[in-house]
C-alpha atoms as a PDB file:
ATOM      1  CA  UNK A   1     -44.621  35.804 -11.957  1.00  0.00           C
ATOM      2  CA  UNK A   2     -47.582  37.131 -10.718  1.00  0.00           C
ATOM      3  CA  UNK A   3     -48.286  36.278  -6.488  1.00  0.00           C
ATOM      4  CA  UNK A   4     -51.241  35.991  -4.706  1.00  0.00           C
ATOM      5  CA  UNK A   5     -51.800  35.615  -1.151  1.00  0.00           C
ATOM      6  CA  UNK A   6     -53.486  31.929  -0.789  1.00  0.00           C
ATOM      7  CA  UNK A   7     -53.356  31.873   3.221  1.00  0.00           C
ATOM      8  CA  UNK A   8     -52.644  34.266   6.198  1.00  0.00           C
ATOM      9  CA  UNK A   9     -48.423  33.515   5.961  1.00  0.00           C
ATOM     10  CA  UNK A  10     -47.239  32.077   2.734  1.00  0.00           C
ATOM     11  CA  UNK A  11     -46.800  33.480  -0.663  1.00  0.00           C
ATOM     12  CA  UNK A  12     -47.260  31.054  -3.161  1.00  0.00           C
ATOM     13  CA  UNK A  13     -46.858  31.913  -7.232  1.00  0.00           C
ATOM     14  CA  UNK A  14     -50.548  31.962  -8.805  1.00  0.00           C
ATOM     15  CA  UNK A  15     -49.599  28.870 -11.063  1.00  0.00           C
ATOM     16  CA  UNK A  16     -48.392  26.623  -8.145  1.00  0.00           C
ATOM     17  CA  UNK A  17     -49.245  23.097  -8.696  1.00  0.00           C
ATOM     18  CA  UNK A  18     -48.511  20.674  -5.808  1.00  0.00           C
ATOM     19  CA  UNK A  19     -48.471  17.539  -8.416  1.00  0.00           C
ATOM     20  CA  UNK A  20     -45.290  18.815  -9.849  1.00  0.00           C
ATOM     21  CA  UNK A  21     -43.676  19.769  -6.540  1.00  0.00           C
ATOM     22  CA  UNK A  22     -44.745  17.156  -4.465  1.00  0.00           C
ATOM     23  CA  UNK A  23     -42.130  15.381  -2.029  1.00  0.00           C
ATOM     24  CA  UNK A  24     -42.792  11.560  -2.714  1.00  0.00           C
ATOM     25  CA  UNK A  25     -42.819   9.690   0.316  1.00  0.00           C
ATOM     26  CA  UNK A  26     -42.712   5.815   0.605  1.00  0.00           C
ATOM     27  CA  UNK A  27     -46.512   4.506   1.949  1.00  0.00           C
ATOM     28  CA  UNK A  28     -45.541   2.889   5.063  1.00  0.00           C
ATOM     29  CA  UNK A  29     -48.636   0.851   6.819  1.00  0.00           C
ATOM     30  CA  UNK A  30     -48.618   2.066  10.140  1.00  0.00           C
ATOM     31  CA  UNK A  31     -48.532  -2.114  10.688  1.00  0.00           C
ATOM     32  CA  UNK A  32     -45.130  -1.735   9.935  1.00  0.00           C
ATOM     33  CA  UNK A  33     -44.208   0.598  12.877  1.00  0.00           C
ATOM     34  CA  UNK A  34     -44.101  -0.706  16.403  1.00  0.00           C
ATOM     35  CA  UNK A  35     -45.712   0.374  19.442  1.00  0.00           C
ATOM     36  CA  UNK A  36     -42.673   0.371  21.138  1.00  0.00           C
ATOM     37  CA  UNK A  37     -40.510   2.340  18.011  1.00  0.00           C
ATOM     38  CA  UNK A  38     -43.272   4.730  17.830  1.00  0.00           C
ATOM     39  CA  UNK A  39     -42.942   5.659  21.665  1.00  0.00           C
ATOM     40  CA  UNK A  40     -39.491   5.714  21.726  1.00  0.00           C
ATOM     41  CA  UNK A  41     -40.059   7.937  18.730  1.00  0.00           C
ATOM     42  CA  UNK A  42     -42.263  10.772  20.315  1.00  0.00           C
ATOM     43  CA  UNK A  43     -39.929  10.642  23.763  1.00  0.00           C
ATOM     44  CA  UNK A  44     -36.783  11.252  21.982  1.00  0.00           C
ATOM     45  CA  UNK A  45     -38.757  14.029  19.967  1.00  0.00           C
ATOM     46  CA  UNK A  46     -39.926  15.393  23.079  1.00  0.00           C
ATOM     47  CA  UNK A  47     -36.569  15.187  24.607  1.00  0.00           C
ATOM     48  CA  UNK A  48     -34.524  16.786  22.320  1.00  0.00           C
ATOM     49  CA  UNK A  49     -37.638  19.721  22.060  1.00  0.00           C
ATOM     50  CA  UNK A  50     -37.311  19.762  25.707  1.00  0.00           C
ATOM     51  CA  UNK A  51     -33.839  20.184  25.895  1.00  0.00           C
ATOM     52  CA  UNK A  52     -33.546  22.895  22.676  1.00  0.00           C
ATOM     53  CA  UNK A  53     -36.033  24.573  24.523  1.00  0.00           C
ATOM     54  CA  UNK A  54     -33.905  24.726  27.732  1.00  0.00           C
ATOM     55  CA  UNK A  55     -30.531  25.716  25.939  1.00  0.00           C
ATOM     56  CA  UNK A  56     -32.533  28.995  24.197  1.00  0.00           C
ATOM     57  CA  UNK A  57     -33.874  30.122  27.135  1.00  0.00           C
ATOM     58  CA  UNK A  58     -30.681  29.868  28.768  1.00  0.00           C
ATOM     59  CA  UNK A  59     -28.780  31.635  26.206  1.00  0.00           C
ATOM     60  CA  UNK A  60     -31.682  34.102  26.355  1.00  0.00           C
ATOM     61  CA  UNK A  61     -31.342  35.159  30.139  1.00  0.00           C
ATOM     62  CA  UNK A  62     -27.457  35.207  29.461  1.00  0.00           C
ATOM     63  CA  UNK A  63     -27.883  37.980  26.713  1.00  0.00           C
ATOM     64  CA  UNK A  64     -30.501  39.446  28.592  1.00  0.00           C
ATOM     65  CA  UNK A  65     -27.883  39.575  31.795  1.00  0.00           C
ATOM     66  CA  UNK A  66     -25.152  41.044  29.248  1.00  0.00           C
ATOM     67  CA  UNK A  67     -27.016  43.851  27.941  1.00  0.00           C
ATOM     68  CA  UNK A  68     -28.237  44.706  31.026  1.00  0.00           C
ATOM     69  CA  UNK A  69     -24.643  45.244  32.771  1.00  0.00           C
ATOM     70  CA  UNK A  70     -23.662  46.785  29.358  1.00  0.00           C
ATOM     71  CA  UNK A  71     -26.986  49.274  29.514  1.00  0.00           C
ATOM     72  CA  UNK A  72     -26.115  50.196  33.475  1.00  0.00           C
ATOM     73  CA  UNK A  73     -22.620  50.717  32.573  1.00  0.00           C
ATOM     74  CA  UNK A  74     -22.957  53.207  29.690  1.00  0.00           C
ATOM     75  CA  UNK A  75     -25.993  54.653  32.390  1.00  0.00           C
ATOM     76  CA  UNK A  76     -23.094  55.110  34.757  1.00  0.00           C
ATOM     77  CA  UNK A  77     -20.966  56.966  32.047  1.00  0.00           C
ATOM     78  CA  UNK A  78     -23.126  59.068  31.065  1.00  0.00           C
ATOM     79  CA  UNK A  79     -24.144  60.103  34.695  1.00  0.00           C
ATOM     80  CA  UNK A  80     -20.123  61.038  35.096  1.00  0.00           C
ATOM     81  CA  UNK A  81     -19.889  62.873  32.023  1.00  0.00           C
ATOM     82  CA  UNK A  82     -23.078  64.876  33.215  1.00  0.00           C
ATOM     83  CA  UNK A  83     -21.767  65.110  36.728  1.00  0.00           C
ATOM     84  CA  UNK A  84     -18.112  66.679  35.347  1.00  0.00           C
ATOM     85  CA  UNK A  85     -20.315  68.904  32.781  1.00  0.00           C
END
């Protein structure tokens, strides 16, 4: 099937049709949703952003830490070997 690119990141096939391969979604009035459920809504969605967020960047800085002791160690070895050489 033949591709074309239609924006800057997605490939989609030149006989896409969104009518076919559209998700139906029930039409909720947004009378049906509550102030209060709606804000509860965006602060748990900004909480649990918030807090993936956190987690990454601490599992970041702990990788980061680990390859740098692993980098100064194999540094250190190599120094030896060249110092015995």
């Amino acid at each position: 099937m033949p591709w074309r690119l239609k924006t800057r990141h997605h490939l989609f096939p030149v006989s896409w049709d969104l009518r076919k391969h559209a998700v139906c979604f029930r039409e909720v009035d947004m009378g049906d949703v509550s102030e209060r459920t709606l804000q509860v809504a965006v602060v748990v969605s900004f909480a649990v952003g918030f807090l993936t967020g956190w987690q990454a960047n601490k599992m970041r800085r702990k990788f980061l830490d680990w390859r740098k002791k692993r980098l100064q160690d194999k540094l250190a070895e190599t120094q030896k070997k060249l110092d015995l050489a």
